[in-house]
C-alpha atoms as a PDB file:
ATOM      1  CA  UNK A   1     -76.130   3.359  42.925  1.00  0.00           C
ATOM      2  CA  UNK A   2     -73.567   0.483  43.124  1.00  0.00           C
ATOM      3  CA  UNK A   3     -76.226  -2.063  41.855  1.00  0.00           C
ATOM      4  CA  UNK A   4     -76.665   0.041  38.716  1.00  0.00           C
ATOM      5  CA  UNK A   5     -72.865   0.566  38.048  1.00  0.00           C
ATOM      6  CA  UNK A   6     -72.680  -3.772  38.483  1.00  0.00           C
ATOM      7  CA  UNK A   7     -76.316  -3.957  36.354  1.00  0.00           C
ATOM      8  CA  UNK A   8     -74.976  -2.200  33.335  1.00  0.00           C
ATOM      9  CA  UNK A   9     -71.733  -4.362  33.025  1.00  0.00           C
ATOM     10  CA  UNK A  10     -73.462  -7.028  33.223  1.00  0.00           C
ATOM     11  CA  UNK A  11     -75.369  -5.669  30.284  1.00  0.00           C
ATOM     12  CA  UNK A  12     -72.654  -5.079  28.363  1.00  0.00           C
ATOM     13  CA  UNK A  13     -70.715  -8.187  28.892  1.00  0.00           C
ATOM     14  CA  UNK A  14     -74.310 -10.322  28.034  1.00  0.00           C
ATOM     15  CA  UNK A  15     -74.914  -8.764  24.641  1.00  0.00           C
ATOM     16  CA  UNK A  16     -71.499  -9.146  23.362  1.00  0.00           C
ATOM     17  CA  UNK A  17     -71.865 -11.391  20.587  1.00  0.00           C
ATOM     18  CA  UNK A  18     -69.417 -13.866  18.694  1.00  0.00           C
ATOM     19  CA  UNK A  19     -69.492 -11.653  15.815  1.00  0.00           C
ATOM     20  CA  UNK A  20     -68.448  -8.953  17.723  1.00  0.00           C
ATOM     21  CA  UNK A  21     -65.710 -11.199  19.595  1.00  0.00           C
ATOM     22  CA  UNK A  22     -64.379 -12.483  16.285  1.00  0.00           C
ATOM     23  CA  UNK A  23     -64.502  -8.441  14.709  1.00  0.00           C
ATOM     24  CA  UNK A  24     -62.537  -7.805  17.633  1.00  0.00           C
ATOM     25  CA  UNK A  25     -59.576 -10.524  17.264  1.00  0.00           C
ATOM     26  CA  UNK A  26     -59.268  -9.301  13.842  1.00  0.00           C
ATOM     27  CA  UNK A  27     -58.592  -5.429  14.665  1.00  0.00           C
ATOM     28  CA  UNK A  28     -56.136  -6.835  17.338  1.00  0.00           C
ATOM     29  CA  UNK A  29     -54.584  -9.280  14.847  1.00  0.00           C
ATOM     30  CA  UNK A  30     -54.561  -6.174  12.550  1.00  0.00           C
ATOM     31  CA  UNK A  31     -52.807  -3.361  14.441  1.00  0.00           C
ATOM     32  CA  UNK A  32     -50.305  -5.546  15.303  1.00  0.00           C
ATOM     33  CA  UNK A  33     -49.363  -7.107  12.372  1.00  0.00           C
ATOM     34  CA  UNK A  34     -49.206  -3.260  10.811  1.00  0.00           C
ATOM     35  CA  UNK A  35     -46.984  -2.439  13.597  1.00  0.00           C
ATOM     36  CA  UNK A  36     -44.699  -5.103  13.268  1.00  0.00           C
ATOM     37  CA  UNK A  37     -44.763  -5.068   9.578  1.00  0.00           C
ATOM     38  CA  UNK A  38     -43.760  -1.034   9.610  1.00  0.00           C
ATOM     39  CA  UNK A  39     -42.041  -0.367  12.720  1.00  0.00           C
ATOM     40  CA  UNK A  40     -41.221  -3.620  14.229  1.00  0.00           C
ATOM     41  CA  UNK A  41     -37.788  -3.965  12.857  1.00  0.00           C
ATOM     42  CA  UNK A  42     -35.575  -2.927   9.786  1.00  0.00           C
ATOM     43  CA  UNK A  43     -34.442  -5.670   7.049  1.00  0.00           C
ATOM     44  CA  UNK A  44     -31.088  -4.595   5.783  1.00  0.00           C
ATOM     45  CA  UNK A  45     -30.120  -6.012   2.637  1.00  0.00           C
ATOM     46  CA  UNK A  46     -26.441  -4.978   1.601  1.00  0.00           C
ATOM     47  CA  UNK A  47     -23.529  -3.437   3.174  1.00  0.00           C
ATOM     48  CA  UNK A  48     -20.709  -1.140   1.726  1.00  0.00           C
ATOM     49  CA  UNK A  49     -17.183  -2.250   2.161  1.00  0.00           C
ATOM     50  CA  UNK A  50     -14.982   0.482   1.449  1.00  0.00           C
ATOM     51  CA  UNK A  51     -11.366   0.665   0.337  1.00  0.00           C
ATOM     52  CA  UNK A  52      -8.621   3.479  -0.893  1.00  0.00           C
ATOM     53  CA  UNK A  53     -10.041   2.737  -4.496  1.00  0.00           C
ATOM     54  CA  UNK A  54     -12.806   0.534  -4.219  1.00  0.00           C
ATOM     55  CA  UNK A  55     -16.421   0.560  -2.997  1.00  0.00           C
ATOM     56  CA  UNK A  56     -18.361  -3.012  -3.315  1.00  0.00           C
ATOM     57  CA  UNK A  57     -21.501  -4.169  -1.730  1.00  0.00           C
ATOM     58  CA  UNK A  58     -21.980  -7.588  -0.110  1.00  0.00           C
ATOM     59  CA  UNK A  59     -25.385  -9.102   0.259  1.00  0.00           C
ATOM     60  CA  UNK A  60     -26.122  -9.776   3.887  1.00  0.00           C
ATOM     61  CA  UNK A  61     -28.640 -12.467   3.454  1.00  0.00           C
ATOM     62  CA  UNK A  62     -25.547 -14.959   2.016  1.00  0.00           C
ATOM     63  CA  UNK A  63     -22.899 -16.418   4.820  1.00  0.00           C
ATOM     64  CA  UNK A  64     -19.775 -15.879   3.475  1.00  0.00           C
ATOM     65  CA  UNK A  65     -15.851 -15.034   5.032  1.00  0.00           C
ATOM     66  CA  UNK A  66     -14.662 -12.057   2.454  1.00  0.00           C
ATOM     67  CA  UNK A  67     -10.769 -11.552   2.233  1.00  0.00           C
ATOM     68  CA  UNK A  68     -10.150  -7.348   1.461  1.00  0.00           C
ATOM     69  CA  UNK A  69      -6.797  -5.922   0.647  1.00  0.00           C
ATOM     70  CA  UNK A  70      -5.890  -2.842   2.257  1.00  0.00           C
ATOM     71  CA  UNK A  71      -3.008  -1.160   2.488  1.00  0.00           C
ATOM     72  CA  UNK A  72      -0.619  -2.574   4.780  1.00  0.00           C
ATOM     73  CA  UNK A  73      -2.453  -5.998   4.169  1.00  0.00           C
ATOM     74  CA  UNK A  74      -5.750  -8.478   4.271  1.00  0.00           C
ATOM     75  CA  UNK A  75      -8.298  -7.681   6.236  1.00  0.00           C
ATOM     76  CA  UNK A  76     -11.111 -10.595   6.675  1.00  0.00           C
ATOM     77  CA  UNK A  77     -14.926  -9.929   7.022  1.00  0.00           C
ATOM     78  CA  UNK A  78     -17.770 -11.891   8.143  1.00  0.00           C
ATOM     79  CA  UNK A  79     -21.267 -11.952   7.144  1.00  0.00           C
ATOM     80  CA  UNK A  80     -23.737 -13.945   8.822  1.00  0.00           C
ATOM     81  CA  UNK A  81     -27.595 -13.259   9.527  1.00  0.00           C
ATOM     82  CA  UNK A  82     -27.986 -10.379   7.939  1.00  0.00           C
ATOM     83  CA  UNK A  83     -25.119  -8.459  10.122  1.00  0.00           C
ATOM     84  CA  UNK A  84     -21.439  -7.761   9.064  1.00  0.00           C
ATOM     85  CA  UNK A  85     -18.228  -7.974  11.193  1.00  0.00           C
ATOM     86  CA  UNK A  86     -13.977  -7.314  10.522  1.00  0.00           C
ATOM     87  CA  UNK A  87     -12.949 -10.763  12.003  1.00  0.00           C
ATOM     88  CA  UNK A  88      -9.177  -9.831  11.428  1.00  0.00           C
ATOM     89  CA  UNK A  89      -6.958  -7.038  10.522  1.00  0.00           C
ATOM     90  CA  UNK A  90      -3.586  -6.236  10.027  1.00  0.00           C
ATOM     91  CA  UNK A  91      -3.836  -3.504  12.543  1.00  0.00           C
ATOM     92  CA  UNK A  92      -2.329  -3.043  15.764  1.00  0.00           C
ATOM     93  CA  UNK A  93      -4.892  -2.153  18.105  1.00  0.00           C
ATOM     94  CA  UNK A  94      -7.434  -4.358  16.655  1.00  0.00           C
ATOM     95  CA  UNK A  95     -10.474  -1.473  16.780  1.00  0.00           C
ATOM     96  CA  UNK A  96     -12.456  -2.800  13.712  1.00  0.00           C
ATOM     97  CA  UNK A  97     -12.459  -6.110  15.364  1.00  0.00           C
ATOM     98  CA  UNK A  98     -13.260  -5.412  18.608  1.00  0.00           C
ATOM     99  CA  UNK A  99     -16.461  -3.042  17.201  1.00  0.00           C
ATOM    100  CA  UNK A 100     -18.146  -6.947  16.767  1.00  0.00           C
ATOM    101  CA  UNK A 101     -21.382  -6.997  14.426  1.00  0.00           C
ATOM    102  CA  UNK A 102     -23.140  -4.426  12.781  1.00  0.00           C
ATOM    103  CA  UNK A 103     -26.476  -4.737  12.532  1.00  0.00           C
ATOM    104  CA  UNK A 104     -28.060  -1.627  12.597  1.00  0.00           C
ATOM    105  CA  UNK A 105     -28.716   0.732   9.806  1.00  0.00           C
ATOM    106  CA  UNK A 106     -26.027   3.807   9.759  1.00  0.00           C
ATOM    107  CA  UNK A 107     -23.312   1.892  11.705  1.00  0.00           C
ATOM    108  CA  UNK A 108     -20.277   1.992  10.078  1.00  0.00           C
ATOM    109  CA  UNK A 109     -16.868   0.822  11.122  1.00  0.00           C
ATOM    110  CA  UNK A 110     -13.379   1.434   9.813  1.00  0.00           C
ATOM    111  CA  UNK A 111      -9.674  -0.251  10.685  1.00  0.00           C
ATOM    112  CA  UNK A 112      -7.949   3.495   9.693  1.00  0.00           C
ATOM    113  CA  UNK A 113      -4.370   2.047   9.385  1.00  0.00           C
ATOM    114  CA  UNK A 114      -5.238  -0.394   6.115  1.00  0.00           C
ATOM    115  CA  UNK A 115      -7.971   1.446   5.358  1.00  0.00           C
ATOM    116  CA  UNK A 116     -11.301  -0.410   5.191  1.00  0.00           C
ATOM    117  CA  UNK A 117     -14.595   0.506   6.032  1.00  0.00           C
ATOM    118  CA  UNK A 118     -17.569  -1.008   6.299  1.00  0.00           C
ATOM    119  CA  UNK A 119     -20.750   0.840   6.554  1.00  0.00           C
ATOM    120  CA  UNK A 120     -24.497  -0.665   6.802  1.00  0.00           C
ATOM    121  CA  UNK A 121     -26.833   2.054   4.511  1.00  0.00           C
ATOM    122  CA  UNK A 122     -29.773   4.343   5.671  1.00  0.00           C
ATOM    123  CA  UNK A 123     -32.300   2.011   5.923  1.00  0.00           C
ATOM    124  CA  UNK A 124     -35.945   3.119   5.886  1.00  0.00           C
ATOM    125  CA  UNK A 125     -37.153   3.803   9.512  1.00  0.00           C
ATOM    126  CA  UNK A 126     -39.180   6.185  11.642  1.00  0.00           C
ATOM    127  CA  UNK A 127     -37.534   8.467  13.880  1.00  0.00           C
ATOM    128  CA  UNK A 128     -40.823  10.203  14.558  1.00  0.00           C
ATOM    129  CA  UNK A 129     -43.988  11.170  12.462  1.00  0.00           C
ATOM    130  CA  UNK A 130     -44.548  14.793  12.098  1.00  0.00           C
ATOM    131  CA  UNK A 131     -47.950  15.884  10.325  1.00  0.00           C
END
């Protein structure tokens, strides 16, 4: 009984061929790239900075140091590799600054006393796949 079970994999394993090898790869290669390509990550492309009377959006992709004025003074924001970050604030407990990067869609961060916000947008990812 053994000898059969160790016959037929050797069966198997002989009549493999290249072809089927190579077919193989592919639908590896495949499934992988479509899961990387659609669930391995989100790109974000903008943020919202938010004031008392203005909303602007700052491309992520471009390193820059932005200077916002709020209302009890200048509040300074990074962006660097596609993720955005207060650096300083006029504020007292230093909240907004301490948050650190944002680089997830929905996050969101706010320095309430000169009020500025800056939020990263929905993005387009799965939470789960209903049919």
């Amino acid at each position: 009984m053994n000898f059969n079970f160790l016959h037929n994999k050797q069966y198997i394993l002989n009549s493999i061929t290249i072809a089927d090898r190579i077919i193989f790869s592919l639908v590896i290669i495949l499934i992988i790239w479509l899961y990387v390509h659609y669930w391995g990550g989100e790109t974000l492309d903008y943020a919202m900075i938010l004031t008392a009377n203005h909303t602007s959006q700052v491309d992520l992709h471009k390193p820059q140091q932005i200077t916002v004025q709020g209302s009890i003074g200048e509040s300074k924001i990074e962006v660097a590799d596609g993720q955005i970050r207060f650096i300083e604030s006029p504020c007292k407990q230093q909240y907004c600054v301490h948050a650190g990067w944002l680089t997830k869609s929905k996050n969101f961060v706010t320095c309430l006393p000169n009020q500025i916000s800056i939020e990263l947008p929905y993005a387009s990812e799965f939470d789960s796949i209903s049919y």
